[in-house]
Protein backbone atom coordinates (compact mmCIF):
# COMPACT_ATOMS: atom_id res chain seq x y z
CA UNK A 1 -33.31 -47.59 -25.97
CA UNK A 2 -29.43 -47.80 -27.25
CA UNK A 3 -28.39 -45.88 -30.01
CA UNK A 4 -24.91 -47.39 -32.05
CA UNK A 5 -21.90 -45.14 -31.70
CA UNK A 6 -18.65 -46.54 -33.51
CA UNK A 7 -16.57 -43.79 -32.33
CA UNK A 8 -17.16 -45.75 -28.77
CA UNK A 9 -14.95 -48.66 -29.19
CA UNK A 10 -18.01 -50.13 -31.12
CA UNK A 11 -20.36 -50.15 -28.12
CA UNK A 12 -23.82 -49.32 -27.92
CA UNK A 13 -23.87 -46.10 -25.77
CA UNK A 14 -27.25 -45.03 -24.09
CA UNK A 15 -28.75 -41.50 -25.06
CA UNK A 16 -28.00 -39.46 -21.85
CA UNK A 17 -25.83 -41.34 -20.08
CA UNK A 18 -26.71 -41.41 -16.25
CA UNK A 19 -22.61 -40.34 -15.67
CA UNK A 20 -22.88 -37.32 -17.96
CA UNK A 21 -26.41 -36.87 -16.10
CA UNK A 22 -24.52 -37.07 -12.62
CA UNK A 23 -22.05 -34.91 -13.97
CA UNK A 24 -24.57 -32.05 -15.00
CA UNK A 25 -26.05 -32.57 -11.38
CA UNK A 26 -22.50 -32.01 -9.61
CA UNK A 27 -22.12 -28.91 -11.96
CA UNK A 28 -25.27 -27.58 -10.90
CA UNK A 29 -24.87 -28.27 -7.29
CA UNK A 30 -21.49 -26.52 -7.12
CA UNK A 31 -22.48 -23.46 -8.80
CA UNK A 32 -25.56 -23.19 -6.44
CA UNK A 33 -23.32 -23.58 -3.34
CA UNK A 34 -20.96 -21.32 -4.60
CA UNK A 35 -23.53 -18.52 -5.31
CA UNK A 36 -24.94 -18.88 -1.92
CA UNK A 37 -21.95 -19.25 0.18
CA UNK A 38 -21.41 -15.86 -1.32
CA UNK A 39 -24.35 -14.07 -0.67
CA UNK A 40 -24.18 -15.25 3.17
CA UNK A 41 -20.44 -13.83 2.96
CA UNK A 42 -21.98 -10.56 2.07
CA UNK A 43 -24.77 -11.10 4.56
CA UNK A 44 -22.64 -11.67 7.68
CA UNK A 45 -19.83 -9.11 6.82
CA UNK A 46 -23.00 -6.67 6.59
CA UNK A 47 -25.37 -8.14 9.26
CA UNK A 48 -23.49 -10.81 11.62
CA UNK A 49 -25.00 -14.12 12.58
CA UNK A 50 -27.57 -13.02 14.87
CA UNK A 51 -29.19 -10.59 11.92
CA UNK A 52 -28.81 -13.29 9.64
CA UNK A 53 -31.90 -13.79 7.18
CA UNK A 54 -31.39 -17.06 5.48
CA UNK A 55 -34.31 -16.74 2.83
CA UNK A 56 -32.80 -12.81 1.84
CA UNK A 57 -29.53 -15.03 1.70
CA UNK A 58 -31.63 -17.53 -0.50
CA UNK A 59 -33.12 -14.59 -2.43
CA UNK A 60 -29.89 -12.74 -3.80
CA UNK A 61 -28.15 -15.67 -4.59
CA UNK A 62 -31.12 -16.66 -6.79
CA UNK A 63 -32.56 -18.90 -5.44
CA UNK A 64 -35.41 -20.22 -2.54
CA UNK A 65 -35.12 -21.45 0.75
CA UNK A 66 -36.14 -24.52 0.28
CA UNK A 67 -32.63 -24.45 -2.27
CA UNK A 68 -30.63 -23.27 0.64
CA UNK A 69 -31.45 -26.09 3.17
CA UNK A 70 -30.74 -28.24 0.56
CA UNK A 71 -27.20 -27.60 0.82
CA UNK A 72 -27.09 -26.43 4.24
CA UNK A 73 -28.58 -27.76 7.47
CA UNK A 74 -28.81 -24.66 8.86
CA UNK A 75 -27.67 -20.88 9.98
CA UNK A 76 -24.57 -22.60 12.02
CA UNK A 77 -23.52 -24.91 9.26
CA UNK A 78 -24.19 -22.50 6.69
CA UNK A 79 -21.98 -20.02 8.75
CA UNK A 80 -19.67 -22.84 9.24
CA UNK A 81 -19.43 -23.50 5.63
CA UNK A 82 -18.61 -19.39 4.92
CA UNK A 83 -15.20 -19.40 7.10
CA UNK A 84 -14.15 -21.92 5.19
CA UNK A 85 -14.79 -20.50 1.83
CA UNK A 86 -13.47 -17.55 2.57
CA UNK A 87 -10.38 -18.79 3.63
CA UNK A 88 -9.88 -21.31 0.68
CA UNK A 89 -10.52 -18.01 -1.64
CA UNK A 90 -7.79 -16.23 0.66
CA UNK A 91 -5.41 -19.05 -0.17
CA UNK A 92 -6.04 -18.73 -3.69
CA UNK A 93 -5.61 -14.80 -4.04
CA UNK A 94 -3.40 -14.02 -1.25
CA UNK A 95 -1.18 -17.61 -0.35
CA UNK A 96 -0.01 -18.21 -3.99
CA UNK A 97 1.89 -14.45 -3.69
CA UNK A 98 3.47 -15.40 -0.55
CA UNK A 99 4.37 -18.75 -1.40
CA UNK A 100 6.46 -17.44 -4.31
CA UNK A 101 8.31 -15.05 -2.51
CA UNK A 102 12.11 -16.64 -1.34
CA UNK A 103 12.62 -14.42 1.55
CA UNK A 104 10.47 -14.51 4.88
CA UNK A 105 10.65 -10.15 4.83
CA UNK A 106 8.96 -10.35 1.29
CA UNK A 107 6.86 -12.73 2.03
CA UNK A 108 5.01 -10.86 4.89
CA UNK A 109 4.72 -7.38 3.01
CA UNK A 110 2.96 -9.48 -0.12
CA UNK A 111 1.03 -11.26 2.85
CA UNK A 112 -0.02 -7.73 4.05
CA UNK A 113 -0.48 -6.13 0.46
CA UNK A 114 -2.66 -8.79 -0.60
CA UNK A 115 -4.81 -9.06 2.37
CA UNK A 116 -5.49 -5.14 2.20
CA UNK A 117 -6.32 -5.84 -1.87
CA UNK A 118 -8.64 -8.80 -0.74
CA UNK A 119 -10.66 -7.07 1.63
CA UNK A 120 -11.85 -4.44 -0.91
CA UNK A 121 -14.16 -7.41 -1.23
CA UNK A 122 -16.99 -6.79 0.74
CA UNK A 123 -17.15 -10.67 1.35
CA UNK A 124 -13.99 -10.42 3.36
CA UNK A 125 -14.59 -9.00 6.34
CA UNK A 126 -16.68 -12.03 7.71
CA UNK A 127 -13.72 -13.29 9.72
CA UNK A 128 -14.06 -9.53 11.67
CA UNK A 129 -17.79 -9.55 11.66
CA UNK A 130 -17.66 -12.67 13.37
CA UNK A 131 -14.64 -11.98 15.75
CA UNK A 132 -16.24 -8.97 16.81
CA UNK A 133 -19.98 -10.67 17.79
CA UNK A 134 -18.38 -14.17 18.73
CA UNK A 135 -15.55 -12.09 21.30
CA UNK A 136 -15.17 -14.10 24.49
CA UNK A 137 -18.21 -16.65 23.22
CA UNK A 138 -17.85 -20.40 23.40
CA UNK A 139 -19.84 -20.84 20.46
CA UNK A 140 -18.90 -23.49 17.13
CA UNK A 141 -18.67 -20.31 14.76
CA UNK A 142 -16.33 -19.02 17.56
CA UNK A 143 -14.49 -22.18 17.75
CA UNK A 144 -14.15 -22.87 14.48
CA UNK A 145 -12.92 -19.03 13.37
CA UNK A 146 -10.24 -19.90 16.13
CA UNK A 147 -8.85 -22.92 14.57
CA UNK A 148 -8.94 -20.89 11.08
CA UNK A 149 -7.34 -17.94 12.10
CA UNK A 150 -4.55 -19.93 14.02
CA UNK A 151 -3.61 -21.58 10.73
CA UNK A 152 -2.62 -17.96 9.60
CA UNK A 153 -1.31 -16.96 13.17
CA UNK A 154 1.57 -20.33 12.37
CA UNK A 155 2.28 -19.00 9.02
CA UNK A 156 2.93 -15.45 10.28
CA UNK A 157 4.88 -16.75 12.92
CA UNK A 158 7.46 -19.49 11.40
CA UNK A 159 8.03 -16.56 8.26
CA UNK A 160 9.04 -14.28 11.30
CA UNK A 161 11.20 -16.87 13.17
CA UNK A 162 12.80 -17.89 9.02
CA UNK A 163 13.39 -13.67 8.53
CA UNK A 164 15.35 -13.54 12.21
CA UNK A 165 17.58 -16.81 11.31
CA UNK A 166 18.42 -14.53 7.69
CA UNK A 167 19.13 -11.35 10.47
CA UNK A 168 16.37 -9.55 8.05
CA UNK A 169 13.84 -9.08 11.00
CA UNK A 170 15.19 -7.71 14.31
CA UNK A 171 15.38 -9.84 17.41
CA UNK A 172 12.67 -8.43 19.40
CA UNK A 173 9.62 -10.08 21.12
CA UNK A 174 8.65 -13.52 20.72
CA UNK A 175 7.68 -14.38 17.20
CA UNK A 176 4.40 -15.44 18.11
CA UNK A 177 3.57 -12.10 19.85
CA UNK A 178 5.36 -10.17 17.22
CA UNK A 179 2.99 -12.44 14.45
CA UNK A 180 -0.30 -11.18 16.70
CA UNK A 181 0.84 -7.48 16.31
CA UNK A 182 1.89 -7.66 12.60
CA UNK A 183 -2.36 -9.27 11.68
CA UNK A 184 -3.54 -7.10 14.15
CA UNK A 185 -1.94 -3.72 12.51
CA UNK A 186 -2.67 -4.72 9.04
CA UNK A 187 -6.25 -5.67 10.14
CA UNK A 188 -7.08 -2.68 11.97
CA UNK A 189 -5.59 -0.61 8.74
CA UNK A 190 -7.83 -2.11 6.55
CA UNK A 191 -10.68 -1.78 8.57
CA UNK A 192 -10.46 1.43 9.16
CA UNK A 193 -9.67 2.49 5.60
CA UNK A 194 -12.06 0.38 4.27
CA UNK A 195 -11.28 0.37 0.57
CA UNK A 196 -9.66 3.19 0.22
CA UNK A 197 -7.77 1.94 -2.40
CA UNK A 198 -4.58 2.88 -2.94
CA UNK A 199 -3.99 3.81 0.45
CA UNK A 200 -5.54 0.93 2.01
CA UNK A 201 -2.66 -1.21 0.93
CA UNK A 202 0.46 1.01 1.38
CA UNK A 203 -0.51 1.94 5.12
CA UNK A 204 -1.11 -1.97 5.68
CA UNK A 205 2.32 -2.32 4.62
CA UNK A 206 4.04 0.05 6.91
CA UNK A 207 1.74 -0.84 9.63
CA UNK A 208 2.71 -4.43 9.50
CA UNK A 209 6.74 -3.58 8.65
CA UNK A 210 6.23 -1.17 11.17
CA UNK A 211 5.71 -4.01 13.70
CA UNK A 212 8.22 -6.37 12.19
CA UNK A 213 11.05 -3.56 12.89
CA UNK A 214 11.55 -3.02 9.54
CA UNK A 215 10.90 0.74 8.83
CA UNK A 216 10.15 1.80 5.32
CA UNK A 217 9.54 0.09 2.96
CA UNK A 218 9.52 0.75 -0.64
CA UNK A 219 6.15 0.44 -2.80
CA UNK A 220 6.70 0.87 -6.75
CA UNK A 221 3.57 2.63 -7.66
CA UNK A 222 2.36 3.57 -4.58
CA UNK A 223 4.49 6.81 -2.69
C-alpha cells in the first residue's frame, strides 16, 4: 500500500521504506559490533586468547552467542577484528594530538602522554596481552599484531629522523632502534604503573625523552 506525500516531489512514497529499513539494520549492526568488539577488548587484556570465553564475551556485551557468530566467524577473526579496533580508537584519541603538533620533539612527548592517558582504559592493553602470549609464535593474531604495531614503529621512527634534521633530537643510534627504545620505555611505564594516574603519564614522558636524549622535560600541571 502507498500513502501520498507532497512534500516528496509529489510521489507516492511507501510506509517504511525498505532504505530507511536497511538503514535501521546497518545502525543496529554497528552498535552490536561495536559493543562486542569491546567486551572481547576487555576479555583478552584480562584473559588472553587461549582463556578466551566467547559466550561470557557474548554475555557482557548484551547479547547471545548465536549474536556473536553472527558478526564474527570465530575466536581468531573475532581477535583479528579487536587489533584493529583498538588501533582505529588509538588513532582517534592519540594520532589527532600528534598530528597537530609542528615539531617532531612535540610530537613524540604528546605521542607518549596520550598513550599513557589511553591505556587507563582497561581495553588497551590487548596489544600487550597478546604480545606477551603470541612471543616468538607464528600464529595470524601474531602476524597480524606485527603488521599493526610496525605501522606505529614507522611513525616513531620518520618523527625521530624529522627531530635530528631540526638538530632537536641528538644524533645517536639509528632511528629505528632509537624508535624501539622510545615504545618500549613508555610501554613498560605504563604497564607497570598501571593507571596510576597522574604519574602514569609524566614518567612515560621522561622515560620516552629519556631515550630520545632529550632530558627534562617540562609538564604544566604535572611536577
Amino acid at each position: 500500500m502507498h500513502v501520498w506525500n507532497p512534500e516528496v516531489g509529489g510521489r507516492p512514497a511507501a510506509a517504511g521504506s525498505a532504505s530507511s529499513r536497511r538503514s535501521t539494520q546497518a545502525d543496529r549492526s554497528a552498535r552490536s559490533r561495536n559493543a562486542l568488539l569491546e567486551s572481547a577488548a576487555r576479555g583478552l587484556s584480562r584473559y588472553g586468547y587461549a582463556n578466551l570465553n566467547l559466550e561470557r564475551v557474548a554475555s557482557e556485551a548484551g547479547y547471545t552467542r548465536g549474536a556473536l557468530y553472527h558478526q564474527f566467524k570465530d575466536k581468531e577473526d573475532l581477535a583479528l577484528a579487536v587489533i584493529d579496533w583498538v588501533d582505529e580508537t588509538w588513532r582517534e584519541e592519540v594520532g589527532g594530538a600528534i598530528d597537530q603538533q609542528p615539531d617532531p620533539v612535540l610530537a613524540l612527548i604528546a605521542l607518549a602522554r596520550g598513550h599513557a592517558v589511553f591505556c587507563r582504559r582497561d581495553v588497551a592493553r590487548v596489544a600487550v596481552a597478546l604480545r606477551l602470549e603470541f612471543g616468538g609464535q607464528d600464529h595470524p593474531v601474531a602476524r597480524h599484531l606485527e603488521r599493526v604495531s610496525e605501522g606505529l614503529l614507522k611513525r616513531c621512527t620518520r618523527l625521530i629522523r624529522a627531530g635530528r634534521r631540526m638538530g632537536t633530537i641528538p644524533a645517536g643510534p639509528p632511528a629505528r632502534a632509537v624508535a624501539l627504545a622510545y615504545i618500549g620505555a613508555m610501554e613498560g611505564t605504563v604497564i607497570q604503573l598501571a593507571g596510576q594516574a597522574p604519574h602514569d603519564e609524566l614518567l612515560a614522558v621522561r622515560a620516552a625523552a629519556g631515550v630520545l636524549g632529550l632530558g627534562r622535560v617540562p609538564m604544566p600541571g604535572c611536577d
